[in-house]
PDB file of N, CA and C in Angstrom:
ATOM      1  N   UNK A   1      -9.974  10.859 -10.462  1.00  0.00           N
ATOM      2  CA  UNK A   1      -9.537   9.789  -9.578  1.00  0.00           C
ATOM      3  C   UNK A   1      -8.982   8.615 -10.382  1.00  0.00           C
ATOM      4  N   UNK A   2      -9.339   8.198 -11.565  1.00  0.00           N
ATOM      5  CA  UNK A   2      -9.236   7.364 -12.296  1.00  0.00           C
ATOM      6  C   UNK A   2      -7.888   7.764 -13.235  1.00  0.00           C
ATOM      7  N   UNK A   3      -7.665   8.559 -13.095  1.00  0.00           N
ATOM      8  CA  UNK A   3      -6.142   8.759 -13.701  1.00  0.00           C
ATOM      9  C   UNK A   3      -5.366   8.762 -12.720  1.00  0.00           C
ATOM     10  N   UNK A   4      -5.619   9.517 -11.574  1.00  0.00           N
ATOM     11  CA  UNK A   4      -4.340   9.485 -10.656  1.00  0.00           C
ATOM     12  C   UNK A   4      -4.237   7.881  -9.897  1.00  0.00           C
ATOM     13  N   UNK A   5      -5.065   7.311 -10.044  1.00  0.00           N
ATOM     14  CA  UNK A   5      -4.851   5.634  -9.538  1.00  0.00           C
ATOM     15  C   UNK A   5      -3.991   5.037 -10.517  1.00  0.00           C
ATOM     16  N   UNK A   6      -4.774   5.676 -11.956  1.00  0.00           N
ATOM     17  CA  UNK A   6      -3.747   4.647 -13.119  1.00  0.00           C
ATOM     18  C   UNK A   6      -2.316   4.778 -12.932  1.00  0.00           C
ATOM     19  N   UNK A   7      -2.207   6.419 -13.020  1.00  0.00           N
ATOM     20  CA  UNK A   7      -0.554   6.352 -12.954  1.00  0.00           C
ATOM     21  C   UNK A   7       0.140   5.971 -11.418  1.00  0.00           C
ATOM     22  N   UNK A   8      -0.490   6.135 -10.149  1.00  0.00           N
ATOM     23  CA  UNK A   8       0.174   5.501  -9.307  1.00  0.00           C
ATOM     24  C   UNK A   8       0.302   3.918  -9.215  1.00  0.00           C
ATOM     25  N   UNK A   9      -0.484   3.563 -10.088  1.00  0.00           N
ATOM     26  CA  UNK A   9      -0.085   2.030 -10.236  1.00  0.00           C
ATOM     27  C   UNK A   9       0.657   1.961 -10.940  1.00  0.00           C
ATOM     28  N   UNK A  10       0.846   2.753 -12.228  1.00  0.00           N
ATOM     29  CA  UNK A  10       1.994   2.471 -13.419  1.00  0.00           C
ATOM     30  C   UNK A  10       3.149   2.759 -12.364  1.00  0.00           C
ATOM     31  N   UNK A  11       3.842   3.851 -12.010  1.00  0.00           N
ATOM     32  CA  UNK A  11       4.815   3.783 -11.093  1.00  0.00           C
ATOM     33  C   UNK A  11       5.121   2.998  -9.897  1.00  0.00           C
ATOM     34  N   UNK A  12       4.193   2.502  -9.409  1.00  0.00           N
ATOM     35  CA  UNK A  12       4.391   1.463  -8.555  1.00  0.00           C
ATOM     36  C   UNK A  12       5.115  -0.018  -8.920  1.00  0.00           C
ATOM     37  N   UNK A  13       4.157  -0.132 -10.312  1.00  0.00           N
ATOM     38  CA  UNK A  13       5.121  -1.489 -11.315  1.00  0.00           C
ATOM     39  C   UNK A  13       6.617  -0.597 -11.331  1.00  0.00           C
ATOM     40  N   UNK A  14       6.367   0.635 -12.333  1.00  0.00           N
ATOM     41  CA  UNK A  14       7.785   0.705 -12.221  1.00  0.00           C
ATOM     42  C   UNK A  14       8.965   0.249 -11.756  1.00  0.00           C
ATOM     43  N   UNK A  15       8.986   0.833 -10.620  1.00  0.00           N
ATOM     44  CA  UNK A  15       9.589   0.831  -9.388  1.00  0.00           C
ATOM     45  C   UNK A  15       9.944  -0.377  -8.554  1.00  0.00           C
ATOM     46  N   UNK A  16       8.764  -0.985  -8.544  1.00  0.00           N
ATOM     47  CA  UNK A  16       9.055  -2.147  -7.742  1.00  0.00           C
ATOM     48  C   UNK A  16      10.032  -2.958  -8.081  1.00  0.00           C
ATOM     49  N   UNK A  17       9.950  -3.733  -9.025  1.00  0.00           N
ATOM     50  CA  UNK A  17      11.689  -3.879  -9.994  1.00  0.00           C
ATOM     51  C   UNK A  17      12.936  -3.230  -9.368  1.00  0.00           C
ATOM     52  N   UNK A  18      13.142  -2.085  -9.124  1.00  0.00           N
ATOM     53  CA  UNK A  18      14.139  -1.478  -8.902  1.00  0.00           C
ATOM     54  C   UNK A  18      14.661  -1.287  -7.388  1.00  0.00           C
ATOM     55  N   UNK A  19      13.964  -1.945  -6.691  1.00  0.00           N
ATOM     56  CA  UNK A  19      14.249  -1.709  -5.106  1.00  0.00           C
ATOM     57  C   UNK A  19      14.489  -2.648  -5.115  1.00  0.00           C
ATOM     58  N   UNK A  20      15.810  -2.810  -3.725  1.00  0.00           N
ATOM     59  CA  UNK A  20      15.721  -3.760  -3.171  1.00  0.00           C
ATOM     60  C   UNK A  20      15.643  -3.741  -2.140  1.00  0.00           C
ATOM     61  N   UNK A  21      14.303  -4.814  -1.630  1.00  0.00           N
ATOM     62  CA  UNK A  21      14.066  -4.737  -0.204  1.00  0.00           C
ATOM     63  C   UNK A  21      14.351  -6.147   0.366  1.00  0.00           C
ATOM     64  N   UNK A  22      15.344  -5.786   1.214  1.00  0.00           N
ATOM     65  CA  UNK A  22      15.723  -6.988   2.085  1.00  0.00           C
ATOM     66  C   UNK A  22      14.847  -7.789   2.658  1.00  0.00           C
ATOM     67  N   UNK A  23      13.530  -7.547   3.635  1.00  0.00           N
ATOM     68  CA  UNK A  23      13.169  -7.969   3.869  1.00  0.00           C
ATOM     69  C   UNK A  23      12.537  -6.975   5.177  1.00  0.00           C
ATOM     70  N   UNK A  24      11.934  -7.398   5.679  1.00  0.00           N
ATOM     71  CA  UNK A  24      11.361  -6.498   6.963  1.00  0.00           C
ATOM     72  C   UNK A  24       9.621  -5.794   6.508  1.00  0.00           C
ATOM     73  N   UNK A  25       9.648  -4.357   6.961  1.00  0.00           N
ATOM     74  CA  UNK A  25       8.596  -4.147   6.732  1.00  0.00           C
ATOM     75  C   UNK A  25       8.326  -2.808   5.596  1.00  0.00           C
ATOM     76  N   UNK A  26       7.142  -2.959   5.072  1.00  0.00           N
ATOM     77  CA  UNK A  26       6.716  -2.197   3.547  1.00  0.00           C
ATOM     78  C   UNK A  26       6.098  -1.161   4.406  1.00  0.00           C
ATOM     79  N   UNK A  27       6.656   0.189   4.168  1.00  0.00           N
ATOM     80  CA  UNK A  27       5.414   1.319   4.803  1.00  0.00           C
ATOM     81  C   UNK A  27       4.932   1.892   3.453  1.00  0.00           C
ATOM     82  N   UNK A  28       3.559   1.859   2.956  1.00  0.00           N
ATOM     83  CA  UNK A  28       2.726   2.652   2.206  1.00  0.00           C
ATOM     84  C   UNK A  28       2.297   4.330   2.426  1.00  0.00           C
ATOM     85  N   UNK A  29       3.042   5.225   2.707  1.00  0.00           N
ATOM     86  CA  UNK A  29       2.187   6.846   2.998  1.00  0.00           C
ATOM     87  C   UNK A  29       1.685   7.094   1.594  1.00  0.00           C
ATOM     88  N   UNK A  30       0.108   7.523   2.064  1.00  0.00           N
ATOM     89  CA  UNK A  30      -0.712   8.338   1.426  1.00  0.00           C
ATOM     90  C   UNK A  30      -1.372   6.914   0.258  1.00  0.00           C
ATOM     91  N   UNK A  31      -1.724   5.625   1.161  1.00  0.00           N
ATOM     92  CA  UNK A  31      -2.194   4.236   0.529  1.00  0.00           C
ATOM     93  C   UNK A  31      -3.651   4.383  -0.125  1.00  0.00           C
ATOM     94  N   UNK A  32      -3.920   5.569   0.512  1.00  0.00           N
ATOM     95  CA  UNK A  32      -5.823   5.930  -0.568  1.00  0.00           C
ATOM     96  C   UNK A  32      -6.383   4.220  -0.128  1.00  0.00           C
ATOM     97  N   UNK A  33      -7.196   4.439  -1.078  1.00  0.00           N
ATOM     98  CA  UNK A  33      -8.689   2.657  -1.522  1.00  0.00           C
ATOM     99  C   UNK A  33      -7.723   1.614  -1.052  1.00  0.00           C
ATOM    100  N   UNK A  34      -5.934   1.886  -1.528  1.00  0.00           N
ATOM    101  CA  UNK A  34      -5.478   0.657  -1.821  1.00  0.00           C
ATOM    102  C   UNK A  34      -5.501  -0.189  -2.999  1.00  0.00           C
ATOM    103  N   UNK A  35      -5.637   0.224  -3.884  1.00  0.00           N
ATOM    104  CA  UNK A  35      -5.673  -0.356  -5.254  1.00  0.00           C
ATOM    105  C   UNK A  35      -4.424  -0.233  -5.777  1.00  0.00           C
ATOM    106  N   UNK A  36      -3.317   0.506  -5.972  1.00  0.00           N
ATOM    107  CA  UNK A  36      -2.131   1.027  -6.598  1.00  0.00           C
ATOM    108  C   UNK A  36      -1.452  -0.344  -5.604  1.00  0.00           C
ATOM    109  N   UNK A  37      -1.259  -0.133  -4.267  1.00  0.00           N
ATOM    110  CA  UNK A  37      -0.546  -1.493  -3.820  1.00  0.00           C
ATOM    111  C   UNK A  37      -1.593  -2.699  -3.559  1.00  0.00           C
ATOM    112  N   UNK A  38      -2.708  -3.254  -3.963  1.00  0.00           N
ATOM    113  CA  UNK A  38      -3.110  -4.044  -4.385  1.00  0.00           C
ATOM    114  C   UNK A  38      -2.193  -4.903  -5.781  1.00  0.00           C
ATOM    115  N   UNK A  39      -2.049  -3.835  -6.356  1.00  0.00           N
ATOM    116  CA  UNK A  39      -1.353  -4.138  -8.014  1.00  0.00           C
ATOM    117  C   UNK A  39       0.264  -4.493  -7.993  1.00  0.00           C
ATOM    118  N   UNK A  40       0.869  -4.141  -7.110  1.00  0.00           N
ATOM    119  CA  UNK A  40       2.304  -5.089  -6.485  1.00  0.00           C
ATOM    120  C   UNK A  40       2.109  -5.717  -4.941  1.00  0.00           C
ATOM    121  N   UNK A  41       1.009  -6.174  -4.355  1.00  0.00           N
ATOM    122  CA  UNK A  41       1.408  -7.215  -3.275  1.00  0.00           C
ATOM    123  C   UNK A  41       2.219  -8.132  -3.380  1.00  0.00           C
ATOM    124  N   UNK A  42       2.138  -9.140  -4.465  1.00  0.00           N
ATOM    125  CA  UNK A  42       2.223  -9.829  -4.572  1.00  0.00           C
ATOM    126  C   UNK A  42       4.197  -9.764  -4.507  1.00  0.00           C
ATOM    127  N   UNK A  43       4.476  -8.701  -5.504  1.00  0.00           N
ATOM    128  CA  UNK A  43       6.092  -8.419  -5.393  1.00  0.00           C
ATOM    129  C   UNK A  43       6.697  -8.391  -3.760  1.00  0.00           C
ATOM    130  N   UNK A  44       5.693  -7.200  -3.002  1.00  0.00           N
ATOM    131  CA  UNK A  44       6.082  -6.948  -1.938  1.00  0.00           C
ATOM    132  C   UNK A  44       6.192  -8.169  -0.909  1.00  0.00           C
ATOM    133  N   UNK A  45       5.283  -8.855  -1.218  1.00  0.00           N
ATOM    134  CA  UNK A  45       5.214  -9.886  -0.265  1.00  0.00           C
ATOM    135  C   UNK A  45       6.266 -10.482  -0.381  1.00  0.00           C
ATOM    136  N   UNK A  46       6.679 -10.957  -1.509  1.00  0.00           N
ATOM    137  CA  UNK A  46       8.151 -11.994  -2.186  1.00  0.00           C
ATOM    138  C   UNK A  46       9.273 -11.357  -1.583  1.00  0.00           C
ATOM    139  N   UNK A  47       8.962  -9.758  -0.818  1.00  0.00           N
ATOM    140  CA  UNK A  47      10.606  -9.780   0.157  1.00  0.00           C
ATOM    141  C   UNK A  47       9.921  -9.450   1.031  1.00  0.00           C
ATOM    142  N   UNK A  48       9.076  -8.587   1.481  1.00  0.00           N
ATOM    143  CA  UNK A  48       8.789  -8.124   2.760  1.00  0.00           C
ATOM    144  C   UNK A  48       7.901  -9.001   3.925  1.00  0.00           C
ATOM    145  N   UNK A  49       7.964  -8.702   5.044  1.00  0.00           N
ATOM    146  CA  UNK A  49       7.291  -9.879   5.962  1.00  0.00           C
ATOM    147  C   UNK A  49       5.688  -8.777   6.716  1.00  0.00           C
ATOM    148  N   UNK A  50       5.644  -7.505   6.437  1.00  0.00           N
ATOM    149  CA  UNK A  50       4.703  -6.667   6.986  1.00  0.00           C
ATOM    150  C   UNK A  50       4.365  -5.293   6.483  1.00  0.00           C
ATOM    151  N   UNK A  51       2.930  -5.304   5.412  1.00  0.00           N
ATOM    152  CA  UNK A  51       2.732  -4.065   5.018  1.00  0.00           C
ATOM    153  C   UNK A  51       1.901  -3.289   5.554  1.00  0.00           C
ATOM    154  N   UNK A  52       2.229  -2.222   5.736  1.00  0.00           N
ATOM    155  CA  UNK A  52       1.617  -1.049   6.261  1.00  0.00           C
ATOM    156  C   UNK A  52       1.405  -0.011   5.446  1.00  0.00           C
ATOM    157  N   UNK A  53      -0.399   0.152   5.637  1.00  0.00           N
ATOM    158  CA  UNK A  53      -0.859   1.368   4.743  1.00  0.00           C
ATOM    159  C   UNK A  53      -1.268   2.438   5.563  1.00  0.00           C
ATOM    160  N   UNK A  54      -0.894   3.453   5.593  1.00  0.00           N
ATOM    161  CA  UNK A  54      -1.598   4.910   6.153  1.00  0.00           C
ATOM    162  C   UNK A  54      -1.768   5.955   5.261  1.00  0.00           C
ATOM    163  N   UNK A  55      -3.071   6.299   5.734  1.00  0.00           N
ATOM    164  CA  UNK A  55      -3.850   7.706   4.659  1.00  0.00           C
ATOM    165  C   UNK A  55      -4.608   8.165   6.224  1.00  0.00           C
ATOM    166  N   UNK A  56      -4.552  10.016   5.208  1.00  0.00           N
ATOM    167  CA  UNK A  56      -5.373  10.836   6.390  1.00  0.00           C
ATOM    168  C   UNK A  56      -6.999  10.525   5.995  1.00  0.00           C
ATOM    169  N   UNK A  57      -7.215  10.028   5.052  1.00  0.00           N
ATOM    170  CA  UNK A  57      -8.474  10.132   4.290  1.00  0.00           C
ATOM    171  C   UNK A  57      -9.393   8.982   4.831  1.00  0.00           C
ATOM    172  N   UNK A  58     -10.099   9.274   5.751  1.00  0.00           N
ATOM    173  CA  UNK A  58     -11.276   8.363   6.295  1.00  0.00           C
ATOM    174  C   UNK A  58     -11.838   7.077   5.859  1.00  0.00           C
ATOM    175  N   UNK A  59     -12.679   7.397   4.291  1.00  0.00           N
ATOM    176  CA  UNK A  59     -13.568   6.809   3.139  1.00  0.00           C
ATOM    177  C   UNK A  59     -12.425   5.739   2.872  1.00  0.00           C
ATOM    178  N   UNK A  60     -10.779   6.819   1.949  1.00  0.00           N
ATOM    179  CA  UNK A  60      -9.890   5.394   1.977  1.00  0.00           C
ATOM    180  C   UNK A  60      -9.420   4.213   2.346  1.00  0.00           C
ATOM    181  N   UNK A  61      -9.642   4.594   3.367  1.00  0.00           N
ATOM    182  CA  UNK A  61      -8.989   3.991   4.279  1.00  0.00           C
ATOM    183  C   UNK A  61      -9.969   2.776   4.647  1.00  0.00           C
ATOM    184  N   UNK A  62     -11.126   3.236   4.551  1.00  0.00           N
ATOM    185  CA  UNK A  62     -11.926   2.245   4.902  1.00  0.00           C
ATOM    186  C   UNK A  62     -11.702   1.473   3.602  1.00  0.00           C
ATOM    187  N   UNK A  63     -11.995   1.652   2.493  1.00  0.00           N
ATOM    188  CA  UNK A  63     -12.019   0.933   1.267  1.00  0.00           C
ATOM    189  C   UNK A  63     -10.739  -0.254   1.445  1.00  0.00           C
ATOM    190  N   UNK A  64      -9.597   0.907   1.760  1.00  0.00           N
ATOM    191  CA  UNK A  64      -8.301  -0.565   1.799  1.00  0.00           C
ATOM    192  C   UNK A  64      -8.579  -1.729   2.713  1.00  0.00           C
ATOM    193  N   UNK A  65      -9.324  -1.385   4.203  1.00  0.00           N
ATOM    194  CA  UNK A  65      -9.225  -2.192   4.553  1.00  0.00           C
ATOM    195  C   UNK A  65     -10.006  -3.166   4.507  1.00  0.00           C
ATOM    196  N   UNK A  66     -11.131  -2.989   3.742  1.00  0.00           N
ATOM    197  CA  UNK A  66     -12.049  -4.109   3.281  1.00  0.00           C
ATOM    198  C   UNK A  66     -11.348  -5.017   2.202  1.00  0.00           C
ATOM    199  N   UNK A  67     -10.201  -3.757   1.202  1.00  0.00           N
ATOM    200  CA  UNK A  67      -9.982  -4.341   0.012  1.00  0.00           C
ATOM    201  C   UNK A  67      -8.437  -5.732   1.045  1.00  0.00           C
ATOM    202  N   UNK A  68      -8.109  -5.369   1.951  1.00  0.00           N
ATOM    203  CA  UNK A  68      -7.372  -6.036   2.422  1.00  0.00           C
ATOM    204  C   UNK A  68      -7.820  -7.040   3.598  1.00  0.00           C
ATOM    205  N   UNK A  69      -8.679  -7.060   4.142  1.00  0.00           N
ATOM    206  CA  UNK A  69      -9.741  -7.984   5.287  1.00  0.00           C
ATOM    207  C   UNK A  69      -8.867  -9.144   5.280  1.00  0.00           C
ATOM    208  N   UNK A  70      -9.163  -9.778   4.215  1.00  0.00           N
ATOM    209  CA  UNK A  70      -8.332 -11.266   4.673  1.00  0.00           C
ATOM    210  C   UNK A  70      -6.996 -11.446   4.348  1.00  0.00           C
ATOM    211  N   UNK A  71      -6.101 -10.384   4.595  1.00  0.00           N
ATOM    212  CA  UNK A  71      -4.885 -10.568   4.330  1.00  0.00           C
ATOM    213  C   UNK A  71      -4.107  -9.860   5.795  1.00  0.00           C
ATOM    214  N   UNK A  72      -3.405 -11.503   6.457  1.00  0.00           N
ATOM    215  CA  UNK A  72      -2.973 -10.793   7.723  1.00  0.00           C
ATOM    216  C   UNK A  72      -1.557 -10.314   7.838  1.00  0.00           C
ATOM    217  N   UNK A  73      -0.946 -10.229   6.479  1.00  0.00           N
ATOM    218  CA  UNK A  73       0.252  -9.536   6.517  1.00  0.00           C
ATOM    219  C   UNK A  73       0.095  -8.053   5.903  1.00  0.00           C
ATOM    220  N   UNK A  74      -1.455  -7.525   5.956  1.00  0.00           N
ATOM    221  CA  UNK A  74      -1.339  -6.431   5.568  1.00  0.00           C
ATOM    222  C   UNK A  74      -2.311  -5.246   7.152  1.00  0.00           C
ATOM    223  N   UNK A  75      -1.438  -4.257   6.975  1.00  0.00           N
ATOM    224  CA  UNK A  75      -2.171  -3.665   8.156  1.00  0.00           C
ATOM    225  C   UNK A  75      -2.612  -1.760   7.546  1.00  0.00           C
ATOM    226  N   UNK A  76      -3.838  -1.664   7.424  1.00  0.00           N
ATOM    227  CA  UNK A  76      -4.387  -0.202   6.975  1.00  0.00           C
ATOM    228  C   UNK A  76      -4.657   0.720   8.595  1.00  0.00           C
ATOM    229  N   UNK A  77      -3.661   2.158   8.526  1.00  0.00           N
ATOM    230  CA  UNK A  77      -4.377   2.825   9.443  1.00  0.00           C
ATOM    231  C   UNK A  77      -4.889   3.871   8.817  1.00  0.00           C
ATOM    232  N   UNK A  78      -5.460   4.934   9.492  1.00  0.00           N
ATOM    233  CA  UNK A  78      -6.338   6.290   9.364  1.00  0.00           C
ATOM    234  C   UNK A  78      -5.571   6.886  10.315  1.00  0.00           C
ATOM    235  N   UNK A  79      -4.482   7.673   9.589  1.00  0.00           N
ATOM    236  CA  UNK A  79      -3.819   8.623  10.366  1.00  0.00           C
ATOM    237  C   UNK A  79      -2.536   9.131   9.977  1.00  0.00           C
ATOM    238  N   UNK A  80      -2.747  10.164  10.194  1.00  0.00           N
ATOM    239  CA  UNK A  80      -1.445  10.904  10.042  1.00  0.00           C
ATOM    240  C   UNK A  80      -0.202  10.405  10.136  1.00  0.00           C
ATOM    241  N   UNK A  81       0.668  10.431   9.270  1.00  0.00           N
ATOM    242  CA  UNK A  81       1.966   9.988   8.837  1.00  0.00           C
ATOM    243  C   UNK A  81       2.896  10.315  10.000  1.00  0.00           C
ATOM    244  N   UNK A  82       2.602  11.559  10.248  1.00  0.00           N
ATOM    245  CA  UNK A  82       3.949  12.282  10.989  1.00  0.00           C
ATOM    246  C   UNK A  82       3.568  11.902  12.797  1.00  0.00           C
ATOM    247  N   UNK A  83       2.277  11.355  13.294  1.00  0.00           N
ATOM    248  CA  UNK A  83       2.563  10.741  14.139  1.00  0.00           C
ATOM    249  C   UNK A  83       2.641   9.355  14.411  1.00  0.00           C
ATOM    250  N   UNK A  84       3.295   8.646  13.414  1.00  0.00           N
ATOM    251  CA  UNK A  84       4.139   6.845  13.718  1.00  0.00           C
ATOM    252  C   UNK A  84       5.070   7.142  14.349  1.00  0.00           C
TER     253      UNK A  84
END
């Protein structure tokens, strides 16, 4: 678990740099604990106005949304991708 968080955070820095997001809203699929976009909010926030995390994974999901509680531009669900 501890490697596959590291490198989805390393690619997440990556990356983030390289998009450009106009503005609107951030969708996260497959957001786990929430730690990997914990580690660029701060980017995302600087264009986007609404992030959204979804995982099928129960436990995760709960974790993000504690790890996110007081943040009301961020929104964690528990559920399947393919029905948004």
């Amino acid at each position: 678990m501890f490697i596959s968080t590291f490198f989805t955070i390393a690619a997440h820095l990556s990356l983030i740099n390289d998009m450009s997001l106009p503005g609107g809203n951030f969708l996260d699929v497959g957001c786990g604990t929430g730690a990997p976009l914990k580690s660029i909010i701060d980017q995302i926030k600087a264009k986007q106005d609404k992030i959204v995390g979804v995982d099928l994974h129960t436990e995760y999901t709960r974790k993000a949304k504690e790890l996110f509680a007081q943040d009301e531009r961020v929104d964690i669900h528990n559920m399947d991708f393919y029905h948004i």
